[in-house]
N, C-alpha and C. Protein backbone atom coordinates (compact mmCIF):
# COMPACT_ATOMS: atom_id res chain seq x y z
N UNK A 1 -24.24 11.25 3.52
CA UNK A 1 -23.57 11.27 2.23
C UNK A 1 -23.25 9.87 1.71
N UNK A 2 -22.86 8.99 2.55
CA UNK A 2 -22.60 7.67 1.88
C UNK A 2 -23.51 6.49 2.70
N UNK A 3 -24.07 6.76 3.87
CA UNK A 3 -25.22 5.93 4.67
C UNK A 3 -24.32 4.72 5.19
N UNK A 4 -22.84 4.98 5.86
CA UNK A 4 -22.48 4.43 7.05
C UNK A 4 -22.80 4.97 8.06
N UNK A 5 -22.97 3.88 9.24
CA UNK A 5 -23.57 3.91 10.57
C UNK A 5 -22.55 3.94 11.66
N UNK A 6 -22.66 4.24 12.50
CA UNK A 6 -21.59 4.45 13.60
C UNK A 6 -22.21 4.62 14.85
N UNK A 7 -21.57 3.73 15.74
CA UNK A 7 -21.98 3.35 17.56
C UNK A 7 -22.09 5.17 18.26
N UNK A 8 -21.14 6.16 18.12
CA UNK A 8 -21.57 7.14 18.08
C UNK A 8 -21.49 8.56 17.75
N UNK A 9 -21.95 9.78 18.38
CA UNK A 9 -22.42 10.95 17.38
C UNK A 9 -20.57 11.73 16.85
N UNK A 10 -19.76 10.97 17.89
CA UNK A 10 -18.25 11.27 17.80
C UNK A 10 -17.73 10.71 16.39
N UNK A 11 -18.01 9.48 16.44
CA UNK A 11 -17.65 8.74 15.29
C UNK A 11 -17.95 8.96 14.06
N UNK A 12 -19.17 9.86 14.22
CA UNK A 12 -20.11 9.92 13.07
C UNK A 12 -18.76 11.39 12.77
N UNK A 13 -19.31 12.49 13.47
CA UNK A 13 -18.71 13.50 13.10
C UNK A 13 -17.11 13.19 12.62
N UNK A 14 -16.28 12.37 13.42
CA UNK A 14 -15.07 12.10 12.39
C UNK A 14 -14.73 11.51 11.31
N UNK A 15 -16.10 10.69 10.92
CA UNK A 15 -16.40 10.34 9.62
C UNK A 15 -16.39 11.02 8.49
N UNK A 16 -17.37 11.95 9.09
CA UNK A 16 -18.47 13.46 8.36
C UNK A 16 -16.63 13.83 7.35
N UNK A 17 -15.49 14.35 8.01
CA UNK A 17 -14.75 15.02 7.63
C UNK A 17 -13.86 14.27 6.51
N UNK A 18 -13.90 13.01 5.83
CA UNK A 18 -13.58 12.40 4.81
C UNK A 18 -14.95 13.17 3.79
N UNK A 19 -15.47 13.30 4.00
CA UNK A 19 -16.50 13.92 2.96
C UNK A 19 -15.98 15.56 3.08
N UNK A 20 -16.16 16.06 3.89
CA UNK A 20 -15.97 17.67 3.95
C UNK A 20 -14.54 18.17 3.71
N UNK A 21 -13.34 17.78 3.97
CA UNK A 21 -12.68 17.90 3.87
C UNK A 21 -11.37 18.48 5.09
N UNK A 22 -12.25 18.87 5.94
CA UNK A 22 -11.96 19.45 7.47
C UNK A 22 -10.66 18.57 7.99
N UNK A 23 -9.97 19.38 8.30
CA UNK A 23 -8.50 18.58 8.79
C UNK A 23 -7.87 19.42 9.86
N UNK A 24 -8.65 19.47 10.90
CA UNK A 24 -8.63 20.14 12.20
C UNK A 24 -7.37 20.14 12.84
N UNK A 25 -6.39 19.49 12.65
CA UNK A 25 -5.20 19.15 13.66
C UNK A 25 -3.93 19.19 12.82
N UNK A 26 -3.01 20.57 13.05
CA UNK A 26 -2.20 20.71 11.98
C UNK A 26 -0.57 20.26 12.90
N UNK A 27 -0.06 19.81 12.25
CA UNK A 27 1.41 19.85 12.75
C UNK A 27 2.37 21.17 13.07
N UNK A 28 2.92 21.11 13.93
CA UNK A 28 3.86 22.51 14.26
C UNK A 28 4.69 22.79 13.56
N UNK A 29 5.85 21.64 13.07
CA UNK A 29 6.86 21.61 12.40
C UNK A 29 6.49 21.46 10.59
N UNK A 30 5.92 21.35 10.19
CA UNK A 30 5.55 21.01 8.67
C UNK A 30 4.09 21.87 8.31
N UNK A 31 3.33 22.06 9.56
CA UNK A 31 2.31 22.24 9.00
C UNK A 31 0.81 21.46 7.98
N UNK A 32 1.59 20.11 8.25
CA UNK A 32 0.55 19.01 7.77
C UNK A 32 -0.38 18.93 8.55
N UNK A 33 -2.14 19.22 7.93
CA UNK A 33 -2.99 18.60 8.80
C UNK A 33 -3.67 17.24 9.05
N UNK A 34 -3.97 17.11 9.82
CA UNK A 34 -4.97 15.99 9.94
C UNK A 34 -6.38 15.91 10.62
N UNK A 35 -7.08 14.77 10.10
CA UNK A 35 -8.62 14.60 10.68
C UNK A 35 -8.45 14.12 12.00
N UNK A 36 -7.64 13.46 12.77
CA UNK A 36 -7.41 12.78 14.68
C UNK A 36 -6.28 13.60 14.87
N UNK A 37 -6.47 13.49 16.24
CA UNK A 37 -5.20 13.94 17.15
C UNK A 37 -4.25 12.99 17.24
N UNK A 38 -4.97 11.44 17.05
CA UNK A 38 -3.93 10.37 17.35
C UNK A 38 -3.17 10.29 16.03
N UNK A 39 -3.60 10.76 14.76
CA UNK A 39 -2.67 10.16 14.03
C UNK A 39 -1.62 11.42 13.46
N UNK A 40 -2.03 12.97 14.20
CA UNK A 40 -1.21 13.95 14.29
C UNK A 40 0.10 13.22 15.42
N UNK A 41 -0.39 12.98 16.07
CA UNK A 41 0.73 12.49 17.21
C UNK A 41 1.70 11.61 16.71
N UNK A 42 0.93 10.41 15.90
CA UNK A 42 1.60 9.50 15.07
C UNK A 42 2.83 10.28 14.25
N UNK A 43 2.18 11.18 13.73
CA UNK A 43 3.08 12.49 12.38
C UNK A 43 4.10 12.57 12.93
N UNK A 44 3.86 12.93 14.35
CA UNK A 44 4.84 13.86 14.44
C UNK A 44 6.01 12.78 14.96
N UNK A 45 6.09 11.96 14.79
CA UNK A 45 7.14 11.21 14.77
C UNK A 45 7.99 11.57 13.70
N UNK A 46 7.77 11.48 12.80
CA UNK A 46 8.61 11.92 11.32
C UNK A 46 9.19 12.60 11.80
N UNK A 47 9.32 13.24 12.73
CA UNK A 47 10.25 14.82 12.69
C UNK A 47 11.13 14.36 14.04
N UNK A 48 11.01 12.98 14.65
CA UNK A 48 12.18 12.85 14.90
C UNK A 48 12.87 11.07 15.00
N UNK A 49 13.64 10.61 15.77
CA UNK A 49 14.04 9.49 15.55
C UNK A 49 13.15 8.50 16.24
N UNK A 50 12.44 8.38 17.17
CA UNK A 50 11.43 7.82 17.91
C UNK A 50 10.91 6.76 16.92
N UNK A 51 11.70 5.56 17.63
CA UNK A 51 11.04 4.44 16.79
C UNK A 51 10.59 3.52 17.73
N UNK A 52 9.87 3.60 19.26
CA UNK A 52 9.88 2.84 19.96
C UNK A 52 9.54 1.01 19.94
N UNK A 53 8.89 0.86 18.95
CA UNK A 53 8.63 -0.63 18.45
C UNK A 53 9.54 -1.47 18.09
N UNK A 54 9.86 -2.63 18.56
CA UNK A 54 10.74 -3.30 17.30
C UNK A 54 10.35 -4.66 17.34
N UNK A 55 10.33 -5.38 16.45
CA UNK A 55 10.48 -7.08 16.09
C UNK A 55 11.44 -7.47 17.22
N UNK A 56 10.83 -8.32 18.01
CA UNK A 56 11.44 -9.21 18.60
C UNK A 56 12.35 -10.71 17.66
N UNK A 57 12.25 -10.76 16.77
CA UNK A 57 12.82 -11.89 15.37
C UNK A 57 13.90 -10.66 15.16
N UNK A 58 13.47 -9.89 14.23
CA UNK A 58 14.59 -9.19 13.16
C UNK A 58 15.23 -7.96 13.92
N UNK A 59 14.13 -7.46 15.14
CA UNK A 59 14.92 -6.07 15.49
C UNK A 59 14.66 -5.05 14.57
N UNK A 60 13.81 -4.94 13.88
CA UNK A 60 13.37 -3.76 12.84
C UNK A 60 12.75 -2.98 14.11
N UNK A 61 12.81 -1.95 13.79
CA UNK A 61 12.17 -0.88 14.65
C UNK A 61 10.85 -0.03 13.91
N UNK A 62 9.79 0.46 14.51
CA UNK A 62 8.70 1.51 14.13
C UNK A 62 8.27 2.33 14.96
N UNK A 63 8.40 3.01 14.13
CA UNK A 63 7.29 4.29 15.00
C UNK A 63 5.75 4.56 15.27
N UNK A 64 4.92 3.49 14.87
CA UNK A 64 3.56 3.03 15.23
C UNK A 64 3.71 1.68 15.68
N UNK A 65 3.14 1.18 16.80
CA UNK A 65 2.84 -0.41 17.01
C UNK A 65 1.67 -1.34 15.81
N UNK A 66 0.91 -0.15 15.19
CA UNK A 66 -0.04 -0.77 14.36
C UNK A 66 1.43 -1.91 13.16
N UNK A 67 1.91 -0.66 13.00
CA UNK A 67 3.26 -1.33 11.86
C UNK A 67 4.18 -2.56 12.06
N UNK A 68 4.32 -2.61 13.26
CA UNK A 68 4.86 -3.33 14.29
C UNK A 68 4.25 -4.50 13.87
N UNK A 69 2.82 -5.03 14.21
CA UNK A 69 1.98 -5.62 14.17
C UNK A 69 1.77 -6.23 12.92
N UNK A 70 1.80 -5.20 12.13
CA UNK A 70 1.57 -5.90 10.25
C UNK A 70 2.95 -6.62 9.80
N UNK A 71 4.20 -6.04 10.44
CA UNK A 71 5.30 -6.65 9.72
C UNK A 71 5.44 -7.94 10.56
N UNK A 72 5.17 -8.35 11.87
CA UNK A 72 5.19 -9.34 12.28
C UNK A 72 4.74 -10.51 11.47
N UNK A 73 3.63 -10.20 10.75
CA UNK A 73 2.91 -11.33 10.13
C UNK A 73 3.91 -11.68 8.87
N UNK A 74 5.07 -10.95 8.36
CA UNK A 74 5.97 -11.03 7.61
C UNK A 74 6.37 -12.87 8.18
N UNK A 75 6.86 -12.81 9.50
CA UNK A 75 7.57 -13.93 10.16
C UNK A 75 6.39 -14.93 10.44
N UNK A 76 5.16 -14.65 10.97
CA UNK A 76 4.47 -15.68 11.19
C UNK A 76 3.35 -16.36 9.73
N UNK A 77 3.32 -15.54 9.14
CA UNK A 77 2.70 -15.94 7.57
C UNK A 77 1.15 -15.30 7.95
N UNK A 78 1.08 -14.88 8.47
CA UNK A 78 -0.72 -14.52 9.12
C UNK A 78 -1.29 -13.60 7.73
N UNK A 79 -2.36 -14.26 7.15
CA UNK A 79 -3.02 -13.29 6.29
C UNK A 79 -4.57 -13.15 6.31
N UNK A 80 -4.76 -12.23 7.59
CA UNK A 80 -6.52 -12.46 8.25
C UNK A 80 -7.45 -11.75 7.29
N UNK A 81 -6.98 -10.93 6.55
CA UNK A 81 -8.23 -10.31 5.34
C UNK A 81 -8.44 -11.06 4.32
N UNK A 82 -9.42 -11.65 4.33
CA UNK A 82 -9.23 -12.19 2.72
C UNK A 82 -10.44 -10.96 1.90
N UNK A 83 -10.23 -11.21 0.59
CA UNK A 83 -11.14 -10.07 -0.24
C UNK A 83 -12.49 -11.63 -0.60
N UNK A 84 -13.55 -10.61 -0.11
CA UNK A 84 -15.12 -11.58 -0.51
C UNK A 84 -14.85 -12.37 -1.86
N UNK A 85 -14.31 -11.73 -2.91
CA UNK A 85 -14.99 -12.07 -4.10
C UNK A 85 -13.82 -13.04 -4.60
N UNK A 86 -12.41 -12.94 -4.35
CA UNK A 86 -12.02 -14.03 -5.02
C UNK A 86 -10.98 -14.80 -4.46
N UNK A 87 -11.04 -14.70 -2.68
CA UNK A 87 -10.66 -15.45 -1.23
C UNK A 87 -9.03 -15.34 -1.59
N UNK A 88 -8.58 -14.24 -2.31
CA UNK A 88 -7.20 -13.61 -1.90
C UNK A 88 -7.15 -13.47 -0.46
N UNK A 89 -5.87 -14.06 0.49
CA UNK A 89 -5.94 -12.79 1.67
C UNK A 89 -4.49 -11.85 1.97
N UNK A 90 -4.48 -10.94 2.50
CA UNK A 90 -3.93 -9.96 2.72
C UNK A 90 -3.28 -10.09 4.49
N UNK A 91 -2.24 -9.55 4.74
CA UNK A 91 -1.66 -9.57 6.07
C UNK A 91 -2.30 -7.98 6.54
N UNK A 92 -2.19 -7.24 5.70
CA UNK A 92 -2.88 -6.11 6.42
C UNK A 92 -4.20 -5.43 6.05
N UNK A 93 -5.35 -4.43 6.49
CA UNK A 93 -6.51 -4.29 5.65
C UNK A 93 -6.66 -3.30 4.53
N UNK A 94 -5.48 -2.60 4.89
CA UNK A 94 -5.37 -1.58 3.73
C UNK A 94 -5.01 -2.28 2.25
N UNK A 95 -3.96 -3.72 2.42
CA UNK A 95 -3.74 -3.97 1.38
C UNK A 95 -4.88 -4.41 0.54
N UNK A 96 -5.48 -5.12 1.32
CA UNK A 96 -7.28 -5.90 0.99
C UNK A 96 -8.02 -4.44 0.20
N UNK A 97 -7.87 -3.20 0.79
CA UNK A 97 -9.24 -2.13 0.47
C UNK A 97 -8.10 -1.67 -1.08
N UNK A 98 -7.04 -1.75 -1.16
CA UNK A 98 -6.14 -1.27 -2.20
C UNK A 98 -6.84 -2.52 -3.15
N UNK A 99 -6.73 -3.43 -2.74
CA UNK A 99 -7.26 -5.10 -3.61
C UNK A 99 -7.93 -5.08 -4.36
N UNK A 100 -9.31 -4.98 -3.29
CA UNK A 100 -10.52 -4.51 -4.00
C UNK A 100 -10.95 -3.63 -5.07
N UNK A 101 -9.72 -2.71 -5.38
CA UNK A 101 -10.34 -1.79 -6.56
C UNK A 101 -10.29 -2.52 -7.68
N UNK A 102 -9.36 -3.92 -7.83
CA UNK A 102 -8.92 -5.10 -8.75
C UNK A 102 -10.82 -4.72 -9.36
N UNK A 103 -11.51 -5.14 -8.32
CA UNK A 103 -12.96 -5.71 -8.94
C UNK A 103 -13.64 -4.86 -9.43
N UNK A 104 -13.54 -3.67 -8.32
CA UNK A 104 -14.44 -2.62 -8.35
C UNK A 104 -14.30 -1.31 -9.79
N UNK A 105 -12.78 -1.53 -10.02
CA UNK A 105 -12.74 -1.00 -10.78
C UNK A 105 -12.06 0.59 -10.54
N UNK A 106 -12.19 0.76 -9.54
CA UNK A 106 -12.30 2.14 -8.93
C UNK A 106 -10.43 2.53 -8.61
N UNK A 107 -10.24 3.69 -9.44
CA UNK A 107 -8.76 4.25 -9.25
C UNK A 107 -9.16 5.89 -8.74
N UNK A 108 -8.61 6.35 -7.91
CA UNK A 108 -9.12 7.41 -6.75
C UNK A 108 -7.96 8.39 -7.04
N UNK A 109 -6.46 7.68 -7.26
CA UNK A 109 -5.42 8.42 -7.27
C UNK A 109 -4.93 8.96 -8.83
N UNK A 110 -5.16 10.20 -8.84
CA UNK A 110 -4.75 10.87 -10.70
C UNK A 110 -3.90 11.84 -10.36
N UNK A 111 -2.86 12.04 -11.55
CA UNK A 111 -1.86 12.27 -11.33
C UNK A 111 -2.34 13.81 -12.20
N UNK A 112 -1.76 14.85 -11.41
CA UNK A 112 -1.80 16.40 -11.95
C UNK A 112 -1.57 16.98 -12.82
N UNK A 113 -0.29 15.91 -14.11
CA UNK A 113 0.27 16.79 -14.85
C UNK A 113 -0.56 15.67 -16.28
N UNK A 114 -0.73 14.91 -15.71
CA UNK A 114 -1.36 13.89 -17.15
C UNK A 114 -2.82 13.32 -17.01
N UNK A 115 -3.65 13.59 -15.93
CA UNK A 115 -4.54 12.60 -15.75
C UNK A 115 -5.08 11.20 -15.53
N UNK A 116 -3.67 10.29 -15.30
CA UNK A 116 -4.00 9.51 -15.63
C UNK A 116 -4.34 8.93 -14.10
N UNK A 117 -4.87 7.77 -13.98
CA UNK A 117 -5.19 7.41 -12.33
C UNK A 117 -4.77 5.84 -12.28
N UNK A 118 -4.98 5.64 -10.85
CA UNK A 118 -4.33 4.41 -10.07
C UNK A 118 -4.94 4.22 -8.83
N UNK A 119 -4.78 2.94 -8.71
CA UNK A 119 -6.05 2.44 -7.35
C UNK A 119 -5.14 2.30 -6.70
N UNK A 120 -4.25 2.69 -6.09
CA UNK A 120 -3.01 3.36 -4.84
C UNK A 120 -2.54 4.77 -4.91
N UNK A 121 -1.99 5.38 -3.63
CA UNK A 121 -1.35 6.62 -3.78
C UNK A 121 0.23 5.76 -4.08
N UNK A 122 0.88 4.74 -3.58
CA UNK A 122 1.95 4.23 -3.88
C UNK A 122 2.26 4.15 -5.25
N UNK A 123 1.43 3.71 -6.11
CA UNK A 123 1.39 3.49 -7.80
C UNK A 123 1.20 5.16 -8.14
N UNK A 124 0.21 5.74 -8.16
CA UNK A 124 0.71 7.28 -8.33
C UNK A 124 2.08 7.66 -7.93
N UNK A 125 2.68 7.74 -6.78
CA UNK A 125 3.71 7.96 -6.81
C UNK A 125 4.99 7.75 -7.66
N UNK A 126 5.04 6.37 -7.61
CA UNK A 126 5.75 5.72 -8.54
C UNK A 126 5.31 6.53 -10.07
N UNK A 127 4.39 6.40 -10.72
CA UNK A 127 4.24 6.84 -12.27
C UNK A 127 4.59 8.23 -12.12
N UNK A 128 4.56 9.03 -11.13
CA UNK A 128 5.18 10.55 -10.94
C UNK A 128 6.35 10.56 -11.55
N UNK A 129 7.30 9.47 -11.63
CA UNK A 129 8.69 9.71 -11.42
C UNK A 129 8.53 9.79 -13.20
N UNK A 130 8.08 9.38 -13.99
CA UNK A 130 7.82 9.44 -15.20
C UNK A 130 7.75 10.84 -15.88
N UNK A 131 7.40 11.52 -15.24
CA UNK A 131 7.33 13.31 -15.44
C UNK A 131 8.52 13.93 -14.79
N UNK A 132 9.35 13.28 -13.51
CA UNK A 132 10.21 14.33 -13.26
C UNK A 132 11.37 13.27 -13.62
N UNK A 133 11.50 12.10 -13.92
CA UNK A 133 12.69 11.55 -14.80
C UNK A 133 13.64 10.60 -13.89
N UNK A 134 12.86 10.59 -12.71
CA UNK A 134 13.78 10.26 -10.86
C UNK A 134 13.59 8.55 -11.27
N UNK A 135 14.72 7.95 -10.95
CA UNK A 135 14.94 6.58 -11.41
C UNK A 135 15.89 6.43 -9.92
N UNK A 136 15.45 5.75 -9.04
CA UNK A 136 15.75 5.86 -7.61
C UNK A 136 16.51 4.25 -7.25
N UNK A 137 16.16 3.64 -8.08
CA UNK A 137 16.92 2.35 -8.01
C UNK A 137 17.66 1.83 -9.18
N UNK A 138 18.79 0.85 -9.18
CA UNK A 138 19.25 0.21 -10.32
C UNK A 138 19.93 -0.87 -10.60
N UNK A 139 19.76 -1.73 -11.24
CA UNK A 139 20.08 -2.81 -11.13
C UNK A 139 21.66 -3.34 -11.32
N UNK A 140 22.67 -3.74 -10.27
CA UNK A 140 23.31 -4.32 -10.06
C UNK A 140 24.46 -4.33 -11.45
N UNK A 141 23.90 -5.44 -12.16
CA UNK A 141 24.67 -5.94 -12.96
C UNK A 141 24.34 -5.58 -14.26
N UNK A 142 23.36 -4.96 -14.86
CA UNK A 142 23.15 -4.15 -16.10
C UNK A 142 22.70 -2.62 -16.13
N UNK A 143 23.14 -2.58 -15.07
CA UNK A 143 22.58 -1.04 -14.64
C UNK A 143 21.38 -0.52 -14.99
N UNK A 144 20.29 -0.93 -15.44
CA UNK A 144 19.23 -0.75 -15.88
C UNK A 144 18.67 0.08 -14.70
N UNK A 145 17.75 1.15 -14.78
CA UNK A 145 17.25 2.03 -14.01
C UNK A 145 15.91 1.68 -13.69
N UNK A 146 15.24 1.85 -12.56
CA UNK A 146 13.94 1.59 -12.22
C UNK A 146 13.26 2.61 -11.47
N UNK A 147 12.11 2.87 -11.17
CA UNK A 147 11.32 3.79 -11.12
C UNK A 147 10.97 3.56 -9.14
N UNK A 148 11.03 1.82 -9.35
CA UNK A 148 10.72 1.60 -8.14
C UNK A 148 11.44 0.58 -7.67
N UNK A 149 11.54 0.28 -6.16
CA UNK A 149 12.18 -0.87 -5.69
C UNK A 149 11.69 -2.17 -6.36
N UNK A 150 9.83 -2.32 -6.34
CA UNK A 150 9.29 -3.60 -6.63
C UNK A 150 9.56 -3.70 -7.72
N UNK A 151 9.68 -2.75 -8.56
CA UNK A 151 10.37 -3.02 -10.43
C UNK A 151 11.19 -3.68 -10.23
N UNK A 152 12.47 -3.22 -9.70
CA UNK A 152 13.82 -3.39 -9.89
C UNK A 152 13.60 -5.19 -9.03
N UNK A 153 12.90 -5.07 -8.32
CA UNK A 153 12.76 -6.69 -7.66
C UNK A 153 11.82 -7.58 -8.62
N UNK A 154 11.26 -7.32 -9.34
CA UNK A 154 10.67 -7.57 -10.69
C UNK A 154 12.10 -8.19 -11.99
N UNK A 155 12.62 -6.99 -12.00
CA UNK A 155 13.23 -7.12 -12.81
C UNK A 155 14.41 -8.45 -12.58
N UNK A 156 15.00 -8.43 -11.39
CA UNK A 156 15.83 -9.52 -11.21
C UNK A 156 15.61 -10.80 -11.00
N UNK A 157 14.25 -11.18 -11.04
CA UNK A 157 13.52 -12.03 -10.50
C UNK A 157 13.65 -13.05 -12.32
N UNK A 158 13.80 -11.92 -13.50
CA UNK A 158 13.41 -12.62 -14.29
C UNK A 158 15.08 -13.16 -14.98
N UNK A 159 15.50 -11.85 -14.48
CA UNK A 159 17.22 -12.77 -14.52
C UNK A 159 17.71 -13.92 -13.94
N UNK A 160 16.71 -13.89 -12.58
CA UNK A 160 17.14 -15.39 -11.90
C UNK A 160 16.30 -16.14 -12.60
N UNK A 161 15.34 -16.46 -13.16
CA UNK A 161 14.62 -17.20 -13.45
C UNK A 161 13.29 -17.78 -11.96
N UNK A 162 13.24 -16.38 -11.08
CA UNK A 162 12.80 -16.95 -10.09
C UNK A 162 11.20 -16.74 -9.73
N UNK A 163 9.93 -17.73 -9.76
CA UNK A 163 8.89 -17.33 -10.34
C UNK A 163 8.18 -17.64 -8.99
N UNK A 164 8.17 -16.68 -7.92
CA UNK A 164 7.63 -16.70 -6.52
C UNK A 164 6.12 -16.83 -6.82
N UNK A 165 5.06 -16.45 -7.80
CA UNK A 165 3.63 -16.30 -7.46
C UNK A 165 3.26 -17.36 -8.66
N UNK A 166 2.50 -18.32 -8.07
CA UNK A 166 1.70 -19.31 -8.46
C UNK A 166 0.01 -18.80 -8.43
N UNK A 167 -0.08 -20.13 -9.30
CA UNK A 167 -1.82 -19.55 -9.96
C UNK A 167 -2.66 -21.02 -8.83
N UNK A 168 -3.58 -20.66 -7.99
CA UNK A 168 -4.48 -21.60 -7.48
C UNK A 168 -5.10 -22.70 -8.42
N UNK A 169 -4.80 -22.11 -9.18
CA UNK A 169 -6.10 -23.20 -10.34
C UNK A 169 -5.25 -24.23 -11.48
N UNK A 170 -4.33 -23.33 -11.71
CA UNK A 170 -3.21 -23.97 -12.39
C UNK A 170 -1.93 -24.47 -12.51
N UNK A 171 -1.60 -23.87 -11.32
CA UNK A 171 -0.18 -23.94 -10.46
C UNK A 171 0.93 -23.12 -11.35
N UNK A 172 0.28 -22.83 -12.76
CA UNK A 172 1.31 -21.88 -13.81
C UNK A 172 2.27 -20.66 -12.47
N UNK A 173 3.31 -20.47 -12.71
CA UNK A 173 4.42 -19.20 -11.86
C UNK A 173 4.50 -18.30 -12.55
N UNK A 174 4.61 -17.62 -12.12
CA UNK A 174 5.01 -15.95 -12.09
C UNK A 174 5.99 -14.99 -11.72
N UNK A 175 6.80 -14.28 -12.22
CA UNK A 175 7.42 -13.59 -11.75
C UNK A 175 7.49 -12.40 -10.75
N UNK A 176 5.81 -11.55 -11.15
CA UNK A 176 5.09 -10.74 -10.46
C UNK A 176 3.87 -11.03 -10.00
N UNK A 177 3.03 -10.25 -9.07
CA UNK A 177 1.68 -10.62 -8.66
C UNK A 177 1.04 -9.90 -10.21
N UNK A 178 1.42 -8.86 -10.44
CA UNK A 178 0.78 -8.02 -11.88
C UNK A 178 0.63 -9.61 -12.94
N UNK A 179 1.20 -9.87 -12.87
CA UNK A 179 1.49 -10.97 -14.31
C UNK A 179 0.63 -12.18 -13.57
N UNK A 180 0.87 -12.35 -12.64
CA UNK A 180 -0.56 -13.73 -11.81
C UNK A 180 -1.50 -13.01 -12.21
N UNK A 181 -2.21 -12.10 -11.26
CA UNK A 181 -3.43 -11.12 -11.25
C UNK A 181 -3.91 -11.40 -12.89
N UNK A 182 -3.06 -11.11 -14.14
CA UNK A 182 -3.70 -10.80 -15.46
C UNK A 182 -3.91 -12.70 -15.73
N UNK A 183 -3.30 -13.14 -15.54
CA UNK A 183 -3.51 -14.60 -15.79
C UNK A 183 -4.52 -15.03 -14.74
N UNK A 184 -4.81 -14.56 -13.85
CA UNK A 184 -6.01 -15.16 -13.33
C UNK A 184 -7.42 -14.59 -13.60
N UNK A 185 -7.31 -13.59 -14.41
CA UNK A 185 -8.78 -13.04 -15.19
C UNK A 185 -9.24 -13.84 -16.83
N UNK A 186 -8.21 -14.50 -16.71
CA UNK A 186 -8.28 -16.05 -17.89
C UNK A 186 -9.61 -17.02 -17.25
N UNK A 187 -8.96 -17.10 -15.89
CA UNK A 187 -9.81 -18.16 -15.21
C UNK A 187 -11.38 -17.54 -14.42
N UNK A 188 -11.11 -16.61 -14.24
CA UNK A 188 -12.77 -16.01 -14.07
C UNK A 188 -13.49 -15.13 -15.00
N UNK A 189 -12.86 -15.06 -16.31
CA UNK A 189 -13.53 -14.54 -17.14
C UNK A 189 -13.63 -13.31 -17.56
């Protein structure tokens, strides 16, 4: 169906089921399925406090070591993905394959009651709240309501006057990566 290759006939077949839809391994308590056993096992953490991981720096705790692993690079600055086409890099690979739709174009996630789509399930989520009216954060000192945490960290950023994302080419700041990102399609055209 899509002509990836795989070391073997196991791999292949747990591939196969992103196309088919097959989600062999259901949870006891919720009833959520999944395509691995390992990341049913993972699930089933949710259902209780089991956070065996933690940061040796901050003491944050997780319930996967993969997570463990990505927030570390929080403290050490590590960003091993970069995206081919315009040597962004990323601390984790999901953020890189979320990245990539920048180029590709490609939004996967549409929302049920409007159609509209988004190259994250996180950004779907978030524009959900737009239909059921849920404003989950708010700001401090003008009470202004936000949809999402990164808004609301958006939003104060411009009260401080505080402009964390710089442009490679121009050194111009930013308040958001959204507002870099559109200013850097100035510079590639």
């Amino acid at each position: 169906m899509c002509k990836k290759t795989f070391s073997s006939k196991g791999n292949l077949n747990v591939h196969q089921r992103i196309h088919t839809g097959e989600r062999p391994y259901r949870c006891d308590v919720c009833n959520k399925t999944f395509t691995k056993t390992y990341i049913l096992k993972i699930h089933q953490r949710v259902h209780t406090v089991d956070r065996p991981y933690h940061c040796d720096v901050c003491n944050k705790t997780f319930k996967q070591v993969q997570h463990l692993k990505v927030h570390q690079r929080v403290h050490t600055g590590e960003h091993p993905y970069p995206c081919d086409l315009c040597n962004k890099t990323f601390s984790d690979r999901s953020n890189l394959n979320v990245h990539q739709r920048v180029h590709t174009g490609e939004r996967p996630h549409s929302c049920d009651l409007c159609k509209k789509t988004f190259s994250s399930k996180d950004n779907l989520n978030i524009h959900q709240r737009v239909h059921t009216g849920e404003c989950s954060y708010c700001c401090d000192e003008c009470k202004k309501p936000f949809r999402s945490k990164a808004y609301l960290k958006i939003h104060l950023r411009v009260r401080t006057g505080e402009l964390p994302h710089s442009c490679d080419l121009c050194k111009k700041t930013f308040s958001s990566k959204g507002n870099l990102n559109v200013h850097q399609c100035v510079h590639t055209g």
